[in-house]
Protein backbone atom coordinates (compact mmCIF):
# COMPACT_ATOMS: atom_id res chain seq x y z
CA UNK A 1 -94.67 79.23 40.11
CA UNK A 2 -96.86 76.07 40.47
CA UNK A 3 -98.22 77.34 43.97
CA UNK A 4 -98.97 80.76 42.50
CA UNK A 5 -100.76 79.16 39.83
CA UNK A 6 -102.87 77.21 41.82
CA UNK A 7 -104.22 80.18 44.29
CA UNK A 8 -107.46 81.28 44.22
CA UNK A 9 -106.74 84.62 44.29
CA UNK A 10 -105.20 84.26 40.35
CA UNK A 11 -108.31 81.80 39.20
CA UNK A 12 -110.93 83.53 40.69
CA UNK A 13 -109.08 86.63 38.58
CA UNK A 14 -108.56 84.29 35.54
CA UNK A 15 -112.45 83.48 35.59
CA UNK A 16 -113.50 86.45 36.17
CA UNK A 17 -111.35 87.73 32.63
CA UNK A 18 -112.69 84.73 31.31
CA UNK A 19 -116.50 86.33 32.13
CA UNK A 20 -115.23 89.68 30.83
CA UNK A 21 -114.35 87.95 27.75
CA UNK A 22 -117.28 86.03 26.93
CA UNK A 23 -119.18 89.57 27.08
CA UNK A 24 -116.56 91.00 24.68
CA UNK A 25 -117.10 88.45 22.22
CA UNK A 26 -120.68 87.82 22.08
CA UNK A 27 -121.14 91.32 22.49
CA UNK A 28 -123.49 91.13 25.48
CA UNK A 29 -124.49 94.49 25.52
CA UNK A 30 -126.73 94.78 22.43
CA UNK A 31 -129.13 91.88 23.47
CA UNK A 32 -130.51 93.34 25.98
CA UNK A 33 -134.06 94.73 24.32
CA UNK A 34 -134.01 91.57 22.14
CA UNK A 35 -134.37 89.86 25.77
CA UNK A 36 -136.64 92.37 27.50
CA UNK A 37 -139.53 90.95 25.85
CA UNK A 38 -137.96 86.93 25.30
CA UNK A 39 -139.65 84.17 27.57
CA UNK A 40 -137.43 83.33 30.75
CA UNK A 41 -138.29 79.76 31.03
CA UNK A 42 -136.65 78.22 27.80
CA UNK A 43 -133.80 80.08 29.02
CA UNK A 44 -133.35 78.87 32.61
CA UNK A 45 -134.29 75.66 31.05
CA UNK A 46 -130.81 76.19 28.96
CA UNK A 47 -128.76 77.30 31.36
CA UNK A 48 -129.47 74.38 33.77
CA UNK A 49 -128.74 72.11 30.95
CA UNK A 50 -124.70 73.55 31.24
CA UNK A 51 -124.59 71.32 34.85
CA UNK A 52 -125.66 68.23 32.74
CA UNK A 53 -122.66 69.38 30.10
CA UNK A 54 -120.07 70.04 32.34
CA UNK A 55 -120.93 66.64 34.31
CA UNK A 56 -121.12 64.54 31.46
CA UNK A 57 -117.28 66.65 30.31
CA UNK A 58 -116.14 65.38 33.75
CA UNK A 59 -117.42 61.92 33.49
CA UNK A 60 -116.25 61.21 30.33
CA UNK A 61 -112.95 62.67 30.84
CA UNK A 62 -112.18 60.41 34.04
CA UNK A 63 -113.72 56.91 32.32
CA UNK A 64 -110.74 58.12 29.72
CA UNK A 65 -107.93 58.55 32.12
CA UNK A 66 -108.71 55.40 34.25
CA UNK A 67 -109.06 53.14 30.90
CA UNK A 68 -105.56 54.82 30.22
CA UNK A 69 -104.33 53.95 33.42
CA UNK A 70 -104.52 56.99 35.56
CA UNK A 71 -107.52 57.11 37.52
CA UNK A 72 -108.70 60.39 38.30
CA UNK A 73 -112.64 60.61 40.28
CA UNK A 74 -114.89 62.85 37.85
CA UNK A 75 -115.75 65.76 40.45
CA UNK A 76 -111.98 67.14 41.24
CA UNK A 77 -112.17 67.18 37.21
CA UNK A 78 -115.14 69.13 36.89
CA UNK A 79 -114.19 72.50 37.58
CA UNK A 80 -111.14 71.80 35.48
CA UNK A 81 -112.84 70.26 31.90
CA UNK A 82 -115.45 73.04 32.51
CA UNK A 83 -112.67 76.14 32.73
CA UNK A 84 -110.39 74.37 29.48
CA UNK A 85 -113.79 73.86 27.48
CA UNK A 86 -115.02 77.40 28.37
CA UNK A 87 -111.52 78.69 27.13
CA UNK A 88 -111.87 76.16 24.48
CA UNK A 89 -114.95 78.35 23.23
CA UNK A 90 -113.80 81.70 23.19
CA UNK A 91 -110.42 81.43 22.14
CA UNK A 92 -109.13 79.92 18.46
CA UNK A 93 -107.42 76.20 18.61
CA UNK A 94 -108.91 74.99 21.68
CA UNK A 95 -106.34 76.30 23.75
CA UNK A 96 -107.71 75.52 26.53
CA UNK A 97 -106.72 72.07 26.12
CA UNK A 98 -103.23 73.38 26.99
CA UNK A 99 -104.47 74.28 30.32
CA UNK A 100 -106.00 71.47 30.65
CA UNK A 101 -102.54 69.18 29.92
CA UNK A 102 -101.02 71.32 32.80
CA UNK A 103 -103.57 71.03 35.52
CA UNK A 104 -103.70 67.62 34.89
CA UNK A 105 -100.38 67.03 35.68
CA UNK A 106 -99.60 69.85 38.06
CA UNK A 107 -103.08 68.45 40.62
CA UNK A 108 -103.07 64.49 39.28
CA UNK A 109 -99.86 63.45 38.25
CA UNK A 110 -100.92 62.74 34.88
CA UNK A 111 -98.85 62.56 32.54
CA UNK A 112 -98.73 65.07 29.34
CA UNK A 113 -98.44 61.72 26.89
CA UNK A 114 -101.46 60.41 28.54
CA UNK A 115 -103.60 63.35 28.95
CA UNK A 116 -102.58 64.28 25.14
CA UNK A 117 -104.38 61.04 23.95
CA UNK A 118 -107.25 61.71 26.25
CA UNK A 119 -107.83 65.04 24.84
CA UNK A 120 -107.00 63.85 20.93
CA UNK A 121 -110.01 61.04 21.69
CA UNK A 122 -112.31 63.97 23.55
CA UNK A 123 -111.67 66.47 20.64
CA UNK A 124 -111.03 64.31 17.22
CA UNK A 125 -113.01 61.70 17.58
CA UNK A 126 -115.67 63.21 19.23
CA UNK A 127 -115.70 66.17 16.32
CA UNK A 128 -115.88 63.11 13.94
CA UNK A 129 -118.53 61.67 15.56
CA UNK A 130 -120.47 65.11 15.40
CA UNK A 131 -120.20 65.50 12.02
CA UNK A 132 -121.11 62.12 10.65
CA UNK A 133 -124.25 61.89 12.82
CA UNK A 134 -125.76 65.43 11.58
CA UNK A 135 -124.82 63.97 7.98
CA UNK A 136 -126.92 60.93 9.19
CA UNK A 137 -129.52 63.55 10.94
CA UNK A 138 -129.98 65.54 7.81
CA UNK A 139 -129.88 62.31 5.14
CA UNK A 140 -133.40 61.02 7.53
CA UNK A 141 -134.95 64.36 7.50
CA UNK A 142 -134.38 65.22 4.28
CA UNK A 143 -134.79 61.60 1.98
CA UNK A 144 -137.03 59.71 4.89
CA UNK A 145 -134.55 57.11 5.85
CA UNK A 146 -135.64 54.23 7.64
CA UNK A 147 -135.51 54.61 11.76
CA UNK A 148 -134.17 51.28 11.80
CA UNK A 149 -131.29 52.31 8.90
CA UNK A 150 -130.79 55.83 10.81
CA UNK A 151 -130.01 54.12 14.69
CA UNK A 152 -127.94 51.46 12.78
CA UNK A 153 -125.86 53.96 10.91
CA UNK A 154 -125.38 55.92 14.20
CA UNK A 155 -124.62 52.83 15.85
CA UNK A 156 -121.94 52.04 12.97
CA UNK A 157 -120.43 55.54 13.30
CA UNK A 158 -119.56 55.39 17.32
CA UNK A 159 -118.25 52.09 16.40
CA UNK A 160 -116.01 52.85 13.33
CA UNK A 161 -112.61 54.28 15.46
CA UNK A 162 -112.32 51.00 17.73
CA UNK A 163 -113.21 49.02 14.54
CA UNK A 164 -110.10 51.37 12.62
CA UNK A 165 -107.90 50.61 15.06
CA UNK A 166 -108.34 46.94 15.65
CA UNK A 167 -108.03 46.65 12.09
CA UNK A 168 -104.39 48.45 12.58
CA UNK A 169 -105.34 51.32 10.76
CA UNK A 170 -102.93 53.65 12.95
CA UNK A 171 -102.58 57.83 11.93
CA UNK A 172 -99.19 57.62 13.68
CA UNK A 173 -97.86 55.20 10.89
CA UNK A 174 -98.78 58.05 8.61
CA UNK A 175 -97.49 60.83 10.46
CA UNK A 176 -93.98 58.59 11.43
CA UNK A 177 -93.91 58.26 7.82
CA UNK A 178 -93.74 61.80 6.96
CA UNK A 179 -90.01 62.83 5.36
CA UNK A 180 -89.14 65.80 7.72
CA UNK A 181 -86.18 64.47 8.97
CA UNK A 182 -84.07 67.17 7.50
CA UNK A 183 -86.80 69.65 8.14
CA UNK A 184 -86.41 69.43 11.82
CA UNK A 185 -83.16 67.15 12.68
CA UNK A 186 -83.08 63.37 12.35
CA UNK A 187 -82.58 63.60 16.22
CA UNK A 188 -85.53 65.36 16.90
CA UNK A 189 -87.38 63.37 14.69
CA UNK A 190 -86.31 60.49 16.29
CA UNK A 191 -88.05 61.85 19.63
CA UNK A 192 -91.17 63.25 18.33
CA UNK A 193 -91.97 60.18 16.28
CA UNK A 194 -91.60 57.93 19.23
CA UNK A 195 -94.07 60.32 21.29
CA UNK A 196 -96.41 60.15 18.46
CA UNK A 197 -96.54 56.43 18.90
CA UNK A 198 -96.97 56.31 22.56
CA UNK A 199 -99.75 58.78 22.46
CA UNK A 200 -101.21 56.50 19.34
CA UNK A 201 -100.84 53.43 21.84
CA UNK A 202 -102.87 54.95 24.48
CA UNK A 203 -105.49 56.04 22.02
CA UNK A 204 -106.02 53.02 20.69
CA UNK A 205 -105.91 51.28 24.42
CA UNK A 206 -109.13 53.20 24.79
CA UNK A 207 -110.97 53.24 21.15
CA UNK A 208 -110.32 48.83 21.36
CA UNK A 209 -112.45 48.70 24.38
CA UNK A 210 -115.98 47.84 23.65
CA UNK A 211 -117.10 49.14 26.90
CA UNK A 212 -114.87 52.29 27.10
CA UNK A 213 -115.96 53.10 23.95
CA UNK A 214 -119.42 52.65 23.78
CA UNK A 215 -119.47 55.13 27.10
CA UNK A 216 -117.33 57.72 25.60
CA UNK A 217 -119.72 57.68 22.56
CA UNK A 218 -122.65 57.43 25.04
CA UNK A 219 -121.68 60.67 27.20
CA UNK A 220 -120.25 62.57 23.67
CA UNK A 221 -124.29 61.26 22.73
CA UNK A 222 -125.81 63.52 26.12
CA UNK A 223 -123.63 66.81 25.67
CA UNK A 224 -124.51 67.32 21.82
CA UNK A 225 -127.94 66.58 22.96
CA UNK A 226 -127.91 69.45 25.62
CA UNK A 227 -125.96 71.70 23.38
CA UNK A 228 -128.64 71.25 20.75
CA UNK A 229 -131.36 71.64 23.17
CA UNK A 230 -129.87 74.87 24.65
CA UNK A 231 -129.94 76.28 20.91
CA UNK A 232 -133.27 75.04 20.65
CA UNK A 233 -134.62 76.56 23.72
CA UNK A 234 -132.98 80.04 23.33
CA UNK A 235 -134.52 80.36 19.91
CA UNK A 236 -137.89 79.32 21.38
CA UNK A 237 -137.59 81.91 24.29
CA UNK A 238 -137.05 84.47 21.75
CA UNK A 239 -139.75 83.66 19.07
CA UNK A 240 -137.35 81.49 16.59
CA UNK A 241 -138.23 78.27 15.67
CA UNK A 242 -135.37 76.10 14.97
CA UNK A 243 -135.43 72.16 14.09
CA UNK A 244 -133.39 70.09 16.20
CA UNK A 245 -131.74 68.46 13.15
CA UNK A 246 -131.05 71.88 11.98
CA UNK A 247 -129.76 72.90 15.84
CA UNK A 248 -127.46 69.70 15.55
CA UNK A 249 -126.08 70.22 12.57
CA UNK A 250 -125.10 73.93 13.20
CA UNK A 251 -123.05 72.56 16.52
């Protein structure tokens, strides 16, 4: 099954479903006068920008896994973080992430514990981070805040998870806590809540280092930045102004 899986035959069939799909759901069709009379250059501009994304996905993604212990160099994981992330976008619950947990371990040997807390630190934190800087983002546009006081609060933010959990502020002592022993089996329970603490160790592992950290938050930094500059760009090739604080805050 693995060696069927990994053909190219059935990806290049997956992607090209995957194409098919994007069409479907952005329904491709009915943009096309909209972009007969849009300027072309903001919009090769944007597309280039999805090489800097799916780099910096790669990138970031392999600092993770060798601060967790298994190395893995960032260009065998570029096609892979860019095929989860563009499943990621078109389906509901990031399933791609699934995927991604396979592939991992079916081409790297990694682990599902291990790739679990890379993608929790990818997707949660990351997410977290998102939404606290546009709160930041709209709190200087809107009320004038100091640049000073904005970059400091920014800087605070990317620092607050590493600062949670060297404080030993741990979700997995909430979630361990959690009656559902006869809900699911005191066995069973038994199992999961020791997986919840190993993936919990490995996230914290990476959120306590200074240096890890600071590059995730770094590379999370560059691919909102392209995502809000492709959102920019399109609406500028198509006669739409839109504010960059506005663009970041409707990522």
């Amino acid at each position: 099954m693995r060696r069927v899986l990994r053909h190219p035959l059935v990806w290049g069939t997956l992607s090209i479903a995957l194409l098919a799909l994007v069409a479907w759901r952005s329904r491709a069709w009915e943009i096309g006068d909209r972009l007969a009379s849009a300027d072309p250059r903001p919009i090769v501009v944007a597309i280039a920008l999805n090489g800097l994304i799916a780099t910096a996905w790669a990138i970031r993604s392999s600092d993770l896994l060798t601060g967790a212990g298994r190395p893995v160099g960032w260009i065998p994981l570029l096609p892979m973080t860019a095929f989860a992330n563009t499943i990621n976008n078109i389906t509901p619950g990031s399933v791609g992430e699934l995927v991604r947990l396979y592939l991992l371990r079916a081409h790297h040997g990694v682990d599902y514990t291990t790739g679990a807390a890379v993608v929790v630190v990818e997707r949660v934190v990351a997410i977290a981070y998102l939404g606290a800087s546009a709160a930041v983002a709209w709190a200087a546009w809107s009320i004038a805040l100091p640049v000073p006081l904005t970059i400091g609060l920014l800087v605070a933010i990317a620092a607050l998870p590493g600062i949670a959990y060297a404080a030993g502020l741990r979700p997995s002592r909430f979630v361990v806590a959690l009656p559902l022993q006869r809900l699911i089996g005191a066995g069973r329970w038994v199992i999961i809540a020791a997986a919840v603490r190993r993936l919990d160790e490995t996230v914290a592992m990476l959120l306590r280092s200074p240096r890890r950290a600071a590059a995730f938050a770094a590379w999370t930094s560059i691919i909102f930045a392209a995502y809000t500059a492709q959102l920019v760009l399109v609406g500028s090739a198509i006669g739409v102004e839109i504010d960059p604080v506005a663009a970041w805050g409707a990522l």
